[in-house]
Protein backbone atom coordinates (compact mmCIF):
# COMPACT_ATOMS: atom_id res chain seq x y z
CA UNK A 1 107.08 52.08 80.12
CA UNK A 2 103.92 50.50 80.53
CA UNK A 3 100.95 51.79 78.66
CA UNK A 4 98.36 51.28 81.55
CA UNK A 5 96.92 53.80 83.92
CA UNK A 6 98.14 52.13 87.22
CA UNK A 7 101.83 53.40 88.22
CA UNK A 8 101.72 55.81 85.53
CA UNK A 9 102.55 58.37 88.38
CA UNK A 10 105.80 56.77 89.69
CA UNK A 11 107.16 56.39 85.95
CA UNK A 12 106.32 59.67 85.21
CA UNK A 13 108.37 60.96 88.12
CA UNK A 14 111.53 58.53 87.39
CA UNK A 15 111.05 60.17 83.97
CA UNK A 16 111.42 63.82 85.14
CA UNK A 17 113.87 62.65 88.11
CA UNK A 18 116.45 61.36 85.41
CA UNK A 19 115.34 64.10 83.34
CA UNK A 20 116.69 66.60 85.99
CA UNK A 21 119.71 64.47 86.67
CA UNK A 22 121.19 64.45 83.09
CA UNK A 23 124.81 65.74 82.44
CA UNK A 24 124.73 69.60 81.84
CA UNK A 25 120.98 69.92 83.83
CA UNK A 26 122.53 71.61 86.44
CA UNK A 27 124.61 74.68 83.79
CA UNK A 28 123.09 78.00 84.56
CA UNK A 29 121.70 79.51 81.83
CA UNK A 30 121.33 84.00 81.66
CA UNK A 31 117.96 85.08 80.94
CA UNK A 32 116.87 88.52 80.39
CA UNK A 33 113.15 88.92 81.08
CA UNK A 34 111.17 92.15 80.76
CA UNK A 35 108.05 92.31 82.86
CA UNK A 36 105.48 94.95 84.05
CA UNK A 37 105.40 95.33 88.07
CA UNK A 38 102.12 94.10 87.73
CA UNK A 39 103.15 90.67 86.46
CA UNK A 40 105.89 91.09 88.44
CA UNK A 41 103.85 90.95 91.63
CA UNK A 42 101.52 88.17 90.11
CA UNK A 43 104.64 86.16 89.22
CA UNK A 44 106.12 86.86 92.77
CA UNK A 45 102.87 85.37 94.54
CA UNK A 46 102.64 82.44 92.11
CA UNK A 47 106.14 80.97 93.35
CA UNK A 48 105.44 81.79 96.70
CA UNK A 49 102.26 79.85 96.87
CA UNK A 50 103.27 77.21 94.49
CA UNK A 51 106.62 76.19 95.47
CA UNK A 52 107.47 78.81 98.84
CA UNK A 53 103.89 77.91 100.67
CA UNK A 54 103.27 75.29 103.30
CA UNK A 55 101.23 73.05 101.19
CA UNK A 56 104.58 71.20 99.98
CA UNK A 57 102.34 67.75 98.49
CA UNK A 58 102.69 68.63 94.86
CA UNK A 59 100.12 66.82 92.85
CA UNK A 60 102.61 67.66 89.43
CA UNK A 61 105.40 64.98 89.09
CA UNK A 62 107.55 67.24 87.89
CA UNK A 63 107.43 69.59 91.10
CA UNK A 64 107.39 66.29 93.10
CA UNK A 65 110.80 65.92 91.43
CA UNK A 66 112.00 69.24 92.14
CA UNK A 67 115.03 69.24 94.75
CA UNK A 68 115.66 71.35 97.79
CA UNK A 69 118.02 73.14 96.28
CA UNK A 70 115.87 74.02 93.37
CA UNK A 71 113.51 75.16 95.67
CA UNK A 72 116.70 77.15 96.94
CA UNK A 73 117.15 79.32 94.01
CA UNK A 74 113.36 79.93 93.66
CA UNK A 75 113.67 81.16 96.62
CA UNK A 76 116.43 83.49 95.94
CA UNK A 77 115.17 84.62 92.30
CA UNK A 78 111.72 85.34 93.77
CA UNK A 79 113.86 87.93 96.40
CA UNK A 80 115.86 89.27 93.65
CA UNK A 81 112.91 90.04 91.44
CA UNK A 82 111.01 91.77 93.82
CA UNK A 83 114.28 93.65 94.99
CA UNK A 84 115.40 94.65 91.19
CA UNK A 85 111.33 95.72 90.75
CA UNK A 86 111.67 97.73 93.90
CA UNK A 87 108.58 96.04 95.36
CA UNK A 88 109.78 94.50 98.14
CA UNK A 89 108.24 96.62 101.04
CA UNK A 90 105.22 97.61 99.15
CA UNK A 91 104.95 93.28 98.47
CA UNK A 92 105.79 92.75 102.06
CA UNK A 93 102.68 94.93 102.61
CA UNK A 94 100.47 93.93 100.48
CA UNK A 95 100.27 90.17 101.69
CA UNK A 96 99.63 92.04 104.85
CA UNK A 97 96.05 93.18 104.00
């Protein structure tokens, strides 16, 4: 890799690209998380605006790198969260105001 500021970008995301390709990437891994509903709500409405929204140009290489299906199981974790919270009406709800 080249030192120099120009195409710094590119390498960085051929970097993370292989990164996320490498044997065993793809393994799920169990993770048991406690959070208030409070974070649970602010963690809910950060994946929905950073990786859910419609401004999809990520200025991160590493989201640039991210595939569909990653965005997939956001996707699915963010419902699952907000169902195993119970906050899934009351979210609905609040994005409404």
């Amino acid at each position: 890799m080249s030192s120099g500021v120009a195409g710094s970008g590119k390498e960085k995301l051929l970097v993370f690209e292989t990164i996320l390709c490498s044997p065993g990437m793809n393994e799920k891994c169990k993770l048991s998380v406690t959070l208030s509903r409070q974070n649970i709500l602010l963690f809910c409405r950060l994946i929905e605006e950073g990786l859910m929204g419609d401004k999809k140009n990520f200025d991160d290489e590493i989201l640039r790198a991210l595939p569909k299906e990653s965005l997939d199981e956001f996707r699915m974790l963010h419902e699952e969260i907000l169902r195993k919270a119970e906050l899934t009406d009351f979210y609905q709800k609040l994005k409404l105001l």
